[in-house]
PDB file of N, CA and C in Angstrom:
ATOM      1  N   UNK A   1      19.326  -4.397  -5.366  1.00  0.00           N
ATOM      2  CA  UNK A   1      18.772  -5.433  -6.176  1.00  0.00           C
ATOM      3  C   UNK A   1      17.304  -5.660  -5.884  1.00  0.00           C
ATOM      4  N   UNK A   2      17.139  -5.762  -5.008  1.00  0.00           N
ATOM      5  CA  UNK A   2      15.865  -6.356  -4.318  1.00  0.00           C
ATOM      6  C   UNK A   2      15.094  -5.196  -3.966  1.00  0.00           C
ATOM      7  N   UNK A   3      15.124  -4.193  -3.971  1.00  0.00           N
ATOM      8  CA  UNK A   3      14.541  -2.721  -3.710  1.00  0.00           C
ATOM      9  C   UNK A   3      14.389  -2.231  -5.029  1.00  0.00           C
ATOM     10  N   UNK A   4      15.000  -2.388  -5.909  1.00  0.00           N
ATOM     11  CA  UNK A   4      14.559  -1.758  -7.037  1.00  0.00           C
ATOM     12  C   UNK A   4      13.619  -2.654  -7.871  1.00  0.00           C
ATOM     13  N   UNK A   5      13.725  -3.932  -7.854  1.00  0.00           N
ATOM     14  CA  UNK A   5      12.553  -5.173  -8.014  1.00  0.00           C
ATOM     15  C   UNK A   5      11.167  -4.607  -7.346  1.00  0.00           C
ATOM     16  N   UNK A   6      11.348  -4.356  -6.609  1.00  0.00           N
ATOM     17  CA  UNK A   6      10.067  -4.414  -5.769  1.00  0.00           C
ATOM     18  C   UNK A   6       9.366  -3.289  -5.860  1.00  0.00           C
ATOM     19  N   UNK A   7      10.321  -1.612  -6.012  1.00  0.00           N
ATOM     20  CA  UNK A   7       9.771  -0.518  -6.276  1.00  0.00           C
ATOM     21  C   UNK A   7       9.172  -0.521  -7.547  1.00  0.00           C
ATOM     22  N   UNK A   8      10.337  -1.206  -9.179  1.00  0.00           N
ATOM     23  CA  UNK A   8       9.541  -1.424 -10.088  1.00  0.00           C
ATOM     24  C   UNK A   8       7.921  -1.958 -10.388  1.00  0.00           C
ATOM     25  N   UNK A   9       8.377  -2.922  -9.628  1.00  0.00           N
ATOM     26  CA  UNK A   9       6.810  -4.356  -9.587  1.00  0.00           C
ATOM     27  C   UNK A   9       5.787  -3.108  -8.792  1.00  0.00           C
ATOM     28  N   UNK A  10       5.895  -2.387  -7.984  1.00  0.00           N
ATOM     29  CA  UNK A  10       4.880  -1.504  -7.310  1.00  0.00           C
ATOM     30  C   UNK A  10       4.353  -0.419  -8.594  1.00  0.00           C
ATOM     31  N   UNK A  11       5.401  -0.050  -8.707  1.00  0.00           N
ATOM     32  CA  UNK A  11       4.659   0.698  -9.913  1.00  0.00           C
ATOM     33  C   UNK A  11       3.775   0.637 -10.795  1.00  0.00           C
ATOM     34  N   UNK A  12       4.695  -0.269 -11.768  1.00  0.00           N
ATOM     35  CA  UNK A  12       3.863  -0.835 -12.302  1.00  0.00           C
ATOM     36  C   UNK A  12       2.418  -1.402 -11.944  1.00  0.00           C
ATOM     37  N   UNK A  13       2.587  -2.463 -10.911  1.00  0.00           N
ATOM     38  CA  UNK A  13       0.901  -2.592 -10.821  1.00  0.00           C
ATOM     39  C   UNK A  13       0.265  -1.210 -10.362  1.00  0.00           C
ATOM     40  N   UNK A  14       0.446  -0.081  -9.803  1.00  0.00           N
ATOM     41  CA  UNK A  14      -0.353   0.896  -9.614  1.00  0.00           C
ATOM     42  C   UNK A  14      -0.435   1.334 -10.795  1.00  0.00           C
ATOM     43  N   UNK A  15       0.498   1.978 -11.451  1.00  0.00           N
ATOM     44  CA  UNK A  15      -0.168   2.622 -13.158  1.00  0.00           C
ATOM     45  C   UNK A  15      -1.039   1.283 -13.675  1.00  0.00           C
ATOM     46  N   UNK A  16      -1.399  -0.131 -13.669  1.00  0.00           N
ATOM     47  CA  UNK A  16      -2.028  -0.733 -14.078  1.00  0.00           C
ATOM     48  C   UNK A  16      -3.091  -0.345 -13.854  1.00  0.00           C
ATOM     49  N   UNK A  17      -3.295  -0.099 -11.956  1.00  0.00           N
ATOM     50  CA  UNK A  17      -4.754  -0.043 -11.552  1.00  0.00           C
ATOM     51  C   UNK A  17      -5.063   1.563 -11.580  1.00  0.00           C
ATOM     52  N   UNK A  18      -4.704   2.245 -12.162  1.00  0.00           N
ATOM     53  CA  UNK A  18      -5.419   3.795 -11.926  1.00  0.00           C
ATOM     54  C   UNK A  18      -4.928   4.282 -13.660  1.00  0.00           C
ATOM     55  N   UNK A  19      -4.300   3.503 -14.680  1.00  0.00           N
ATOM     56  CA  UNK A  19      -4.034   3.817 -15.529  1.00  0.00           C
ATOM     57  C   UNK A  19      -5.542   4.458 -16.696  1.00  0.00           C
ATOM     58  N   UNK A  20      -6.358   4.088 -15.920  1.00  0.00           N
ATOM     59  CA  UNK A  20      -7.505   3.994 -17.019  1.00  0.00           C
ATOM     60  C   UNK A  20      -8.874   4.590 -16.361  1.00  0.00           C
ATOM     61  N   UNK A  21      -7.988   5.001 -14.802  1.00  0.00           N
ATOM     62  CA  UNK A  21      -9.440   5.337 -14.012  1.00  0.00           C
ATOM     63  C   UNK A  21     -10.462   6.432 -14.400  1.00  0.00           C
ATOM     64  N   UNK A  22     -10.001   7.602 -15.451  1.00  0.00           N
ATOM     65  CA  UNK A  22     -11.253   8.691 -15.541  1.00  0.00           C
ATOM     66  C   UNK A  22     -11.933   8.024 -16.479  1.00  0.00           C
ATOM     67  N   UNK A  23     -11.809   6.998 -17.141  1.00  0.00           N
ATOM     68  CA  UNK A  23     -13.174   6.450 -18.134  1.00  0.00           C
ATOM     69  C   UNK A  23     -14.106   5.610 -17.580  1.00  0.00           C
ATOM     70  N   UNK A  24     -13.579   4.986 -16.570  1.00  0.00           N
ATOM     71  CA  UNK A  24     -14.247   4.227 -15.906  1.00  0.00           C
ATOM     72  C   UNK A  24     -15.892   4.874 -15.103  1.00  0.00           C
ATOM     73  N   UNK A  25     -15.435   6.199 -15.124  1.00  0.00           N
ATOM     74  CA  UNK A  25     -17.044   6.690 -14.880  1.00  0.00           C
ATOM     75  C   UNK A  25     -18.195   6.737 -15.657  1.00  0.00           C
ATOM     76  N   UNK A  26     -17.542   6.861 -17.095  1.00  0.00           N
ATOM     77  CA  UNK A  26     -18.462   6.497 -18.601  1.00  0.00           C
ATOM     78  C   UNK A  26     -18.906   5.229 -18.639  1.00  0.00           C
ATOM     79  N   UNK A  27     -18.422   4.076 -18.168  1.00  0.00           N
ATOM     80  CA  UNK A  27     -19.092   2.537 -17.797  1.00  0.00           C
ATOM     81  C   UNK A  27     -20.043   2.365 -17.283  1.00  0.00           C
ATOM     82  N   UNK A  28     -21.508   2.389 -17.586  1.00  0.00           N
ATOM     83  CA  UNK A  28     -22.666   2.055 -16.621  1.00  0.00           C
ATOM     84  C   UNK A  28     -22.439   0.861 -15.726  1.00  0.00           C
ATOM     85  N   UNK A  29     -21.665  -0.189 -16.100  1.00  0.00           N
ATOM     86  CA  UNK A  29     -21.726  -1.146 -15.582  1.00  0.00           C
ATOM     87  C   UNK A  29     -20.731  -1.316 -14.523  1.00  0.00           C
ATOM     88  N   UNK A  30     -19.907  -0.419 -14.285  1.00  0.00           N
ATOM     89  CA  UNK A  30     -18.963  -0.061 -13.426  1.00  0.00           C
ATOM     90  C   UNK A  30     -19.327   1.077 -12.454  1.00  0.00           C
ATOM     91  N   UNK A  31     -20.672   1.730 -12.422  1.00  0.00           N
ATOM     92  CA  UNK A  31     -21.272   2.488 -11.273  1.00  0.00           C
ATOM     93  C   UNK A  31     -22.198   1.585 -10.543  1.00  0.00           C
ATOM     94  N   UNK A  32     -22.581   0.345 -10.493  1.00  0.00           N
ATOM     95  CA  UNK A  32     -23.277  -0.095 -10.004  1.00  0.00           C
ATOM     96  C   UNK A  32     -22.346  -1.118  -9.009  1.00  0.00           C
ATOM     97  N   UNK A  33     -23.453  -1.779  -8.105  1.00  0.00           N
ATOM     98  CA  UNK A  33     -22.896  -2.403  -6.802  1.00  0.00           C
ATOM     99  C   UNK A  33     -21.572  -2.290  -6.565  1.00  0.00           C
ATOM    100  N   UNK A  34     -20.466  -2.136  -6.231  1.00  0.00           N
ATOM    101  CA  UNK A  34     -18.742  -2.822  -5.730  1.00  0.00           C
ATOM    102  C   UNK A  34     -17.652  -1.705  -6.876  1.00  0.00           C
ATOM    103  N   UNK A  35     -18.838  -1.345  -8.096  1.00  0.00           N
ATOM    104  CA  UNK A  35     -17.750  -0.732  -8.952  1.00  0.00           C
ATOM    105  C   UNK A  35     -16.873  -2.042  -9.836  1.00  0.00           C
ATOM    106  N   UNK A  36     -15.217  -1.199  -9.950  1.00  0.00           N
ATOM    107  CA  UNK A  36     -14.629  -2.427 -10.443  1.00  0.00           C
ATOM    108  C   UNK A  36     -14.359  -3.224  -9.584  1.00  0.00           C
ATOM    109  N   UNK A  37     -14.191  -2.685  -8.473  1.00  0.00           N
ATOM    110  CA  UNK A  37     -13.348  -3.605  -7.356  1.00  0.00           C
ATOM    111  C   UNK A  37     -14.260  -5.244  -6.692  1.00  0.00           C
ATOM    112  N   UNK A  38     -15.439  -5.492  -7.530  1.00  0.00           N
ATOM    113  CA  UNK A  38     -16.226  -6.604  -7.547  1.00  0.00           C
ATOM    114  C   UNK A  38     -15.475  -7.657  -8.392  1.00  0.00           C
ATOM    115  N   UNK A  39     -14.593  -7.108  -9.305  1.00  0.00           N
ATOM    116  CA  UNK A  39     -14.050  -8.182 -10.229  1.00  0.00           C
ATOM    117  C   UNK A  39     -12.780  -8.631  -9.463  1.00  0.00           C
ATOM    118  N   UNK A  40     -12.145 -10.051 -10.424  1.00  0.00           N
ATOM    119  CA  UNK A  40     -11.226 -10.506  -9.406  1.00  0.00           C
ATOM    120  C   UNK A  40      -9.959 -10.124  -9.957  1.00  0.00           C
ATOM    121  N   UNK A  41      -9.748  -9.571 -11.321  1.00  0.00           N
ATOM    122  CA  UNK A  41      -8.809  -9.310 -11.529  1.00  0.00           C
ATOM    123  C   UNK A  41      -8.418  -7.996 -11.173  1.00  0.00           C
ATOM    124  N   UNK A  42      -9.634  -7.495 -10.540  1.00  0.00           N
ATOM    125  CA  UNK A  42      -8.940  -6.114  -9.546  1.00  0.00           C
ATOM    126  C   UNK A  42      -8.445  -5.964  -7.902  1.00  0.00           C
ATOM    127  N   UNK A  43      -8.996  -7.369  -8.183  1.00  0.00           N
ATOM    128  CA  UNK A  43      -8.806  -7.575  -6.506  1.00  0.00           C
ATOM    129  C   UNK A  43      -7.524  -8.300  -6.299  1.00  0.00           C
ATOM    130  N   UNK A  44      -7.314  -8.648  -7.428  1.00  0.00           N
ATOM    131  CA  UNK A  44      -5.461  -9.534  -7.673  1.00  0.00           C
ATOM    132  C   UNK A  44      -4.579  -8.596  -7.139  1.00  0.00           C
ATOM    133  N   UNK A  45      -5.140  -7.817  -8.794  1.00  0.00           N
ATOM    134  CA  UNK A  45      -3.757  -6.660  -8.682  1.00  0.00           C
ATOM    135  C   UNK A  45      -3.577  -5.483  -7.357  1.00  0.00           C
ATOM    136  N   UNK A  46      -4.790  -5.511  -6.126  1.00  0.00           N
ATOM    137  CA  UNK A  46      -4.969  -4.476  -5.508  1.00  0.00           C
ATOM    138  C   UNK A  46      -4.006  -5.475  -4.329  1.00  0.00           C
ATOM    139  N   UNK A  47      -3.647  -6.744  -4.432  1.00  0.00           N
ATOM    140  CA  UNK A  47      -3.306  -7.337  -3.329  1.00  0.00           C
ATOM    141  C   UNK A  47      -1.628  -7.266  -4.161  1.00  0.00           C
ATOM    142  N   UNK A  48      -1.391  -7.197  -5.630  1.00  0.00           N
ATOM    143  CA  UNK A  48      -0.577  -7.413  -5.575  1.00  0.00           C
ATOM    144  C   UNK A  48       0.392  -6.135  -5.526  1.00  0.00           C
ATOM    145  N   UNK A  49      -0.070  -5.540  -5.734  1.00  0.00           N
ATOM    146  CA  UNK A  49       0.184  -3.894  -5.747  1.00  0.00           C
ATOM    147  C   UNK A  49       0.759  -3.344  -4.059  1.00  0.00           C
ATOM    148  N   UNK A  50      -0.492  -3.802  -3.135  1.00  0.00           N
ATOM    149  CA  UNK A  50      -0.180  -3.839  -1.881  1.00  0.00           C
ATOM    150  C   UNK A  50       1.036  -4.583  -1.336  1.00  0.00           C
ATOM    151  N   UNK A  51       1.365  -5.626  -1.887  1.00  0.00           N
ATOM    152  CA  UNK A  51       2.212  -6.583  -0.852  1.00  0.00           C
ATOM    153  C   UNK A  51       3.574  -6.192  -1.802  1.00  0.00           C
ATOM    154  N   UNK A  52       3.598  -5.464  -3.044  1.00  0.00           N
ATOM    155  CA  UNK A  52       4.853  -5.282  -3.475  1.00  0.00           C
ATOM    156  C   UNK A  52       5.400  -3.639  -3.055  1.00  0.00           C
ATOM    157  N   UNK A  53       4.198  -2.730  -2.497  1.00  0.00           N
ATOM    158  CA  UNK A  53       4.651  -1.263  -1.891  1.00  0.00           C
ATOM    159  C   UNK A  53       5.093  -2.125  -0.774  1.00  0.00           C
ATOM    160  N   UNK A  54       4.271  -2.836   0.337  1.00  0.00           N
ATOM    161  CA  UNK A  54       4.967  -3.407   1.439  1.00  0.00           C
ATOM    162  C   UNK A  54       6.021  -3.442   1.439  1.00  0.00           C
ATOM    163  N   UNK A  55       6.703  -4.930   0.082  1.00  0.00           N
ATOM    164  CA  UNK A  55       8.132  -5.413   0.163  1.00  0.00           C
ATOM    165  C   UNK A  55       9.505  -4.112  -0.103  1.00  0.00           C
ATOM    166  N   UNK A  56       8.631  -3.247  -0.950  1.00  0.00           N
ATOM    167  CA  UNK A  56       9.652  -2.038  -1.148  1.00  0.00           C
ATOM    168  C   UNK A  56       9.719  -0.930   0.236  1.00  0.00           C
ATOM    169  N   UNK A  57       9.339  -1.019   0.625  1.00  0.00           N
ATOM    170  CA  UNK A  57       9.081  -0.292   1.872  1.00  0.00           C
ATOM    171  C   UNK A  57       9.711  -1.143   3.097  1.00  0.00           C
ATOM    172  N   UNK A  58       9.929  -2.308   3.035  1.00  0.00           N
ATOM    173  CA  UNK A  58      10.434  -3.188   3.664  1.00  0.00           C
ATOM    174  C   UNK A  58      11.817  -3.112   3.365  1.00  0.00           C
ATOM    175  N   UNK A  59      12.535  -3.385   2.082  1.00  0.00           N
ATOM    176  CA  UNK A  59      13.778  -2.808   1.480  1.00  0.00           C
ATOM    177  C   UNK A  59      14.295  -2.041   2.114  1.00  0.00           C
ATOM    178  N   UNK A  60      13.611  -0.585   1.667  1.00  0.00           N
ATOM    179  CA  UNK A  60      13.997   0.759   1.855  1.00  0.00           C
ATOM    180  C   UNK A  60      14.497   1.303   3.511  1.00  0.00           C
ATOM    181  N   UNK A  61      13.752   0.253   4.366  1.00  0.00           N
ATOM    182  CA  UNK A  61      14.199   0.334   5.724  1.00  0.00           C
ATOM    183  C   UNK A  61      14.745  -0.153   6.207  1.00  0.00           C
ATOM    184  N   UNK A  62      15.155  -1.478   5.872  1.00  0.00           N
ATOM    185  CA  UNK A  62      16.239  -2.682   6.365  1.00  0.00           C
ATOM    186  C   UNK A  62      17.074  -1.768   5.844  1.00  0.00           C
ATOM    187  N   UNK A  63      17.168  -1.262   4.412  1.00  0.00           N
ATOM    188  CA  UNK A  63      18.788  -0.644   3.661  1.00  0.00           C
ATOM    189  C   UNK A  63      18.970   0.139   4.611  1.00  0.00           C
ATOM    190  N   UNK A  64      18.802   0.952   5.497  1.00  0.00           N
ATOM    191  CA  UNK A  64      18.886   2.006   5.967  1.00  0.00           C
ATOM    192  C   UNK A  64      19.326   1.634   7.860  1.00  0.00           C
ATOM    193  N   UNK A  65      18.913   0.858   8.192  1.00  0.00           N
ATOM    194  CA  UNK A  65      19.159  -0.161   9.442  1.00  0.00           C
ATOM    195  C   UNK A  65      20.392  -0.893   9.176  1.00  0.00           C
ATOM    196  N   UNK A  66      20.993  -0.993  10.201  1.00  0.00           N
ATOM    197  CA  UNK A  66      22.337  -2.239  10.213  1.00  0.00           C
ATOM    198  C   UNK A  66      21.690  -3.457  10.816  1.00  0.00           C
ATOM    199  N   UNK A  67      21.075  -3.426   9.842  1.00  0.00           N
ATOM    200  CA  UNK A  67      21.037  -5.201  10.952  1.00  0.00           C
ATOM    201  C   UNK A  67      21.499  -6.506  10.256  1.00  0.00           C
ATOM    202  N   UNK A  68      22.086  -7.315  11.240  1.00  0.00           N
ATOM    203  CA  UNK A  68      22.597  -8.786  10.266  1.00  0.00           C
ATOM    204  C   UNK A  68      21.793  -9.840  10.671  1.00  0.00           C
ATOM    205  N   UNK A  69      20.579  -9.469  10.994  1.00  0.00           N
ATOM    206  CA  UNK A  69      20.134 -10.779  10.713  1.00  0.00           C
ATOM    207  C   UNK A  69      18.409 -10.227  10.182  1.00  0.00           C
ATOM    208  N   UNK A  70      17.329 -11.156   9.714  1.00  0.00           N
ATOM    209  CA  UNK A  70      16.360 -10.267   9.172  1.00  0.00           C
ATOM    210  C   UNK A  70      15.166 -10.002  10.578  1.00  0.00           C
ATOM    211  N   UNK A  71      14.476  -9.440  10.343  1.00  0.00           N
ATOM    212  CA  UNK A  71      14.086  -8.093  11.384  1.00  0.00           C
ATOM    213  C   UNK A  71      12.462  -8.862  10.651  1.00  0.00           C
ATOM    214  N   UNK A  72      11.726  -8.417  11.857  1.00  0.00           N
ATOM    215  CA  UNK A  72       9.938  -8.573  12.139  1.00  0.00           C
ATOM    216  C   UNK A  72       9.913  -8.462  10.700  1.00  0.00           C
ATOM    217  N   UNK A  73       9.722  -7.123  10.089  1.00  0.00           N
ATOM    218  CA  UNK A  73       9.071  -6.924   8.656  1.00  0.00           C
ATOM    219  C   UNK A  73       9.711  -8.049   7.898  1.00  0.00           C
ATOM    220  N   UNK A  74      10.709  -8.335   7.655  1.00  0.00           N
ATOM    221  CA  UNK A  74      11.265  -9.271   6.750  1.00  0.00           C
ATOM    222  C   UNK A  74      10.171 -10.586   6.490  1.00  0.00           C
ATOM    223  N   UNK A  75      10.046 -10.855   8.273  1.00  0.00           N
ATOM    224  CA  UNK A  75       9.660 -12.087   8.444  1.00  0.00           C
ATOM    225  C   UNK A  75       8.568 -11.867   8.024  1.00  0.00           C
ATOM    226  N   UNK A  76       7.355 -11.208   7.986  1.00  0.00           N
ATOM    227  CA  UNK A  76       6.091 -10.973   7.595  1.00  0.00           C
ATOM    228  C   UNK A  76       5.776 -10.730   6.311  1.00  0.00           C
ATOM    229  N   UNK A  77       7.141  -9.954   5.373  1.00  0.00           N
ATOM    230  CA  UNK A  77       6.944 -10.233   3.558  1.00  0.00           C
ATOM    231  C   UNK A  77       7.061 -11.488   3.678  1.00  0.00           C
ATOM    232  N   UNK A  78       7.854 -12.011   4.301  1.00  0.00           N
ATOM    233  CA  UNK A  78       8.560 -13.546   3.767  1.00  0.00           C
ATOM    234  C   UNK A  78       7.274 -14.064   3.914  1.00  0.00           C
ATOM    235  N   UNK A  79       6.224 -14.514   4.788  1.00  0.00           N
ATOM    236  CA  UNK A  79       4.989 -15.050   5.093  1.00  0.00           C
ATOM    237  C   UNK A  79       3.948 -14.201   4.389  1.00  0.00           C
ATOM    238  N   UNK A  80       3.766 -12.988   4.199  1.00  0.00           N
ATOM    239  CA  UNK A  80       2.487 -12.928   3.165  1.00  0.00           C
ATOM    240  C   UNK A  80       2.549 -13.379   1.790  1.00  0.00           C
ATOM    241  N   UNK A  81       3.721 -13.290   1.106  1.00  0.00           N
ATOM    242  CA  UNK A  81       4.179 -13.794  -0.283  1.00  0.00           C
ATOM    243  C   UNK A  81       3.743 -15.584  -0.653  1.00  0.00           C
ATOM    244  N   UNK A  82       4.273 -16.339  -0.035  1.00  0.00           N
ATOM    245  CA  UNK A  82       3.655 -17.625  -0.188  1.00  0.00           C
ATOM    246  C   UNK A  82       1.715 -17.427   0.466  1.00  0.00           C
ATOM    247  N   UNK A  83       1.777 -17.043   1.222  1.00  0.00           N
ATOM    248  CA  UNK A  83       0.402 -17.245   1.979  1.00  0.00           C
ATOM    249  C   UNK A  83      -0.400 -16.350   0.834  1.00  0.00           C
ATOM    250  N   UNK A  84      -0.350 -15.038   0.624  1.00  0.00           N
ATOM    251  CA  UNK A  84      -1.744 -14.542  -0.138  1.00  0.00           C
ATOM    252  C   UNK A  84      -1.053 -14.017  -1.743  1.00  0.00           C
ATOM    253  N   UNK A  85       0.165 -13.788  -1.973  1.00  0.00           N
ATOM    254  CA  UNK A  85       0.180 -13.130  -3.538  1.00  0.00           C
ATOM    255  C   UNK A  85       0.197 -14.181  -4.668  1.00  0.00           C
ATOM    256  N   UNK A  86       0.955 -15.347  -4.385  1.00  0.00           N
ATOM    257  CA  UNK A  86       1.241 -16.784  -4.889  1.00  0.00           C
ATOM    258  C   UNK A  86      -0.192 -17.566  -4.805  1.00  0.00           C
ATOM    259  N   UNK A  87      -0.731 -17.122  -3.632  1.00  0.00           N
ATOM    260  CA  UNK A  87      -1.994 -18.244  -4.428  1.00  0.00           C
ATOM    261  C   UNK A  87      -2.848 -17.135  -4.917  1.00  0.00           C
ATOM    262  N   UNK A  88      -3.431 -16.473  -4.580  1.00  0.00           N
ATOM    263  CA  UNK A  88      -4.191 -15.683  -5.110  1.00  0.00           C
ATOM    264  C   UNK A  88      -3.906 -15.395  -6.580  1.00  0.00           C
ATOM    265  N   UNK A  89      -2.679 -14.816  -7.526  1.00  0.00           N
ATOM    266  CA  UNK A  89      -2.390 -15.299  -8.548  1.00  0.00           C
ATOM    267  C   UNK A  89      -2.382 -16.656  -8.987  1.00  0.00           C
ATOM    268  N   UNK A  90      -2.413 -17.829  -8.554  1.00  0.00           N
ATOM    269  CA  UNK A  90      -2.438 -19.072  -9.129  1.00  0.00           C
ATOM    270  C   UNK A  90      -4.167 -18.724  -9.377  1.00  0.00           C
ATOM    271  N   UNK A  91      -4.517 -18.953  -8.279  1.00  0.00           N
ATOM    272  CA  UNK A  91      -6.313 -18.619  -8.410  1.00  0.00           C
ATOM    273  C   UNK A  91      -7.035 -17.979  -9.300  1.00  0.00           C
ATOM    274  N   UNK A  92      -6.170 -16.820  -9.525  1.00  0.00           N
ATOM    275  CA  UNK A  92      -6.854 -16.158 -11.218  1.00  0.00           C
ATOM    276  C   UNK A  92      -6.266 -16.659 -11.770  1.00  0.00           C
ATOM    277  N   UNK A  93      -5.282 -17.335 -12.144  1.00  0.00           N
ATOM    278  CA  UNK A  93      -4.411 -18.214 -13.382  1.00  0.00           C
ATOM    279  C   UNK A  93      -5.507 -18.687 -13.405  1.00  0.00           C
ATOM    280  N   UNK A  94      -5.856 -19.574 -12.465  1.00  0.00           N
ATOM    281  CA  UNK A  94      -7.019 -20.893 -13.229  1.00  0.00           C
ATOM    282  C   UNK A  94      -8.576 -20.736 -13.049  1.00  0.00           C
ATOM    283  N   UNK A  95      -8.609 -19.949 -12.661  1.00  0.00           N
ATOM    284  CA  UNK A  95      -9.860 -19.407 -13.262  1.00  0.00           C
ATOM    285  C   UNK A  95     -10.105 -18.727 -14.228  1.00  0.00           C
ATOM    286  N   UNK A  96      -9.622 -18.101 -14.742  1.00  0.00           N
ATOM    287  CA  UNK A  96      -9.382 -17.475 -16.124  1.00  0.00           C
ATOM    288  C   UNK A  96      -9.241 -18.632 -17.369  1.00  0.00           C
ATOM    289  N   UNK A  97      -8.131 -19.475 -16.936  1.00  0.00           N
ATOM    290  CA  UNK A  97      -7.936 -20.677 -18.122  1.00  0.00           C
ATOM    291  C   UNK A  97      -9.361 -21.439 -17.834  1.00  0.00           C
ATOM    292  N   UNK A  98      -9.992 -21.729 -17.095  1.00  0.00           N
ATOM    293  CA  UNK A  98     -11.023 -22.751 -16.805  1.00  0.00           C
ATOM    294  C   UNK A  98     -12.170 -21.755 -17.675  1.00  0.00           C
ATOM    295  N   UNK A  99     -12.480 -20.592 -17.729  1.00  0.00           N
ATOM    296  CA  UNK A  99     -13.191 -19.684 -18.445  1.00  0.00           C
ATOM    297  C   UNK A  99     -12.579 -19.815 -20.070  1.00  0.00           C
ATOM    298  N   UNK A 100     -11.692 -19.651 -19.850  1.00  0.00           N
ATOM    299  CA  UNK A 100     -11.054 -20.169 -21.731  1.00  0.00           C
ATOM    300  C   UNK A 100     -11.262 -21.148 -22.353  1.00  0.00           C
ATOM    301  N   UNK A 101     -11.052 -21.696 -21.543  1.00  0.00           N
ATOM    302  CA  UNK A 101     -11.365 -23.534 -21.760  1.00  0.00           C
ATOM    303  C   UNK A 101     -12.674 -24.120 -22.063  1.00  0.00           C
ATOM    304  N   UNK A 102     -13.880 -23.587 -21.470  1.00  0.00           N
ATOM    305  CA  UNK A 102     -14.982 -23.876 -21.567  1.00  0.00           C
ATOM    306  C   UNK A 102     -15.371 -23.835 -23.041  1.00  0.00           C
TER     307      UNK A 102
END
Protein backbone atom coordinates (compact mmCIF):
# COMPACT_ATOMS: atom_id res chain seq x y z
CA UNK A 1 0.00 0.00 0.00
CA UNK A 2 2.30 2.45 1.21
CA UNK A 3 5.28 1.48 -1.14
CA UNK A 4 3.50 1.70 -4.10
CA UNK A 5 2.12 5.37 -2.97
CA UNK A 6 5.33 6.50 -2.52
CA UNK A 7 7.15 4.80 -5.58
CA UNK A 8 4.20 6.32 -7.68
CA UNK A 9 4.45 9.99 -6.01
CA UNK A 10 8.48 9.55 -6.82
CA UNK A 11 7.95 9.16 -10.18
CA UNK A 12 5.95 11.16 -11.00
CA UNK A 13 7.60 14.18 -9.50
CA UNK A 14 10.87 13.09 -11.32
CA UNK A 15 9.25 12.83 -14.91
CA UNK A 16 7.86 16.33 -13.74
CA UNK A 17 11.35 17.63 -13.11
CA UNK A 18 13.42 16.23 -16.12
CA UNK A 19 10.26 15.90 -18.31
CA UNK A 20 11.14 18.98 -20.31
CA UNK A 21 14.89 19.18 -19.59
CA UNK A 22 16.52 19.23 -23.36
CA UNK A 23 14.60 22.57 -24.13
CA UNK A 24 15.53 24.12 -21.33
CA UNK A 25 18.95 24.88 -22.96
CA UNK A 26 17.05 26.98 -25.77
CA UNK A 27 15.89 29.41 -22.69
CA UNK A 28 18.30 32.33 -22.42
CA UNK A 29 16.87 33.01 -19.30
CA UNK A 30 17.46 29.69 -17.86
CA UNK A 31 21.44 29.75 -18.64
CA UNK A 32 22.02 32.47 -16.50
CA UNK A 33 22.81 32.65 -12.62
CA UNK A 34 21.16 29.23 -10.58
CA UNK A 35 19.53 28.04 -14.00
CA UNK A 36 16.02 26.72 -13.13
CA UNK A 37 16.84 25.60 -9.87
CA UNK A 38 16.67 29.58 -8.68
CA UNK A 39 12.90 29.24 -8.96
CA UNK A 40 10.79 27.97 -6.13
CA UNK A 41 8.70 25.83 -7.83
CA UNK A 42 11.77 23.81 -8.63
CA UNK A 43 13.02 23.78 -5.50
CA UNK A 44 9.47 22.34 -4.17
CA UNK A 45 9.38 19.66 -6.40
CA UNK A 46 13.30 18.78 -5.96
CA UNK A 47 12.44 18.44 -2.11
CA UNK A 48 9.45 16.75 -2.95
CA UNK A 49 10.75 14.31 -5.26
CA UNK A 50 13.60 13.70 -2.70
CA UNK A 51 11.65 12.96 0.45
CA UNK A 52 9.16 10.71 -1.61
CA UNK A 53 12.41 8.39 -3.27
CA UNK A 54 13.41 8.51 0.58
CA UNK A 55 9.86 7.27 1.81
CA UNK A 56 9.92 4.54 -1.01
CA UNK A 57 13.17 3.40 -0.22
CA UNK A 58 12.20 3.42 3.31
CA UNK A 59 9.16 0.97 2.35
CA UNK A 60 11.14 -1.17 0.25
CA UNK A 61 13.45 -1.99 3.29
CA UNK A 62 11.28 -2.21 6.26
CA UNK A 63 9.16 -4.76 3.62
CA UNK A 64 12.04 -6.76 3.47
CA UNK A 65 13.15 -6.62 7.42
CA UNK A 66 10.95 -8.30 10.13
CA UNK A 67 10.61 -5.84 12.33
CA UNK A 68 7.48 -5.07 14.65
CA UNK A 69 8.04 -2.10 15.70
CA UNK A 70 9.22 1.06 13.37
CA UNK A 71 13.03 1.28 12.89
CA UNK A 72 15.45 4.76 12.73
CA UNK A 73 14.38 5.38 8.98
CA UNK A 74 10.73 5.26 9.77
CA UNK A 75 11.27 7.68 12.46
CA UNK A 76 13.12 10.20 10.25
CA UNK A 77 10.31 10.02 7.14
CA UNK A 78 7.90 10.40 9.92
CA UNK A 79 9.89 13.82 10.99
CA UNK A 80 10.97 15.18 7.60
CA UNK A 81 7.29 15.03 6.20
CA UNK A 82 5.66 17.46 8.72
CA UNK A 83 9.02 19.44 9.18
CA UNK A 84 10.09 20.24 5.36
CA UNK A 85 7.50 18.69 2.51
CA UNK A 86 4.14 20.06 4.29
CA UNK A 87 5.39 23.37 4.81
CA UNK A 88 7.39 23.97 2.07
CA UNK A 89 4.31 23.07 -0.14
CA UNK A 90 1.99 25.23 1.99
CA UNK A 91 4.73 28.00 1.24
CA UNK A 92 4.37 27.78 -2.51
CA UNK A 93 0.56 27.35 -2.04
CA UNK A 94 0.64 30.87 -0.76
CA UNK A 95 2.86 32.42 -2.47
CA UNK A 96 1.66 31.65 -5.66
CA UNK A 97 -2.10 32.61 -4.53
CA UNK A 98 -0.67 35.94 -2.97
CA UNK A 99 0.92 36.46 -6.71
CA UNK A 100 -2.67 35.71 -8.15
CA UNK A 101 -4.27 37.75 -5.98
CA UNK A 102 -2.43 40.84 -6.49
Amino acid sequence: GQAVFHGFAALCYVLVLFYDYPYHTKVPALNTYGGRYKYLTTMNLLLQAGFFNFSFLVDLFTSFTAQKKRGALQKVRDFLFPSFSISSGYLHLVYLLGLVLL
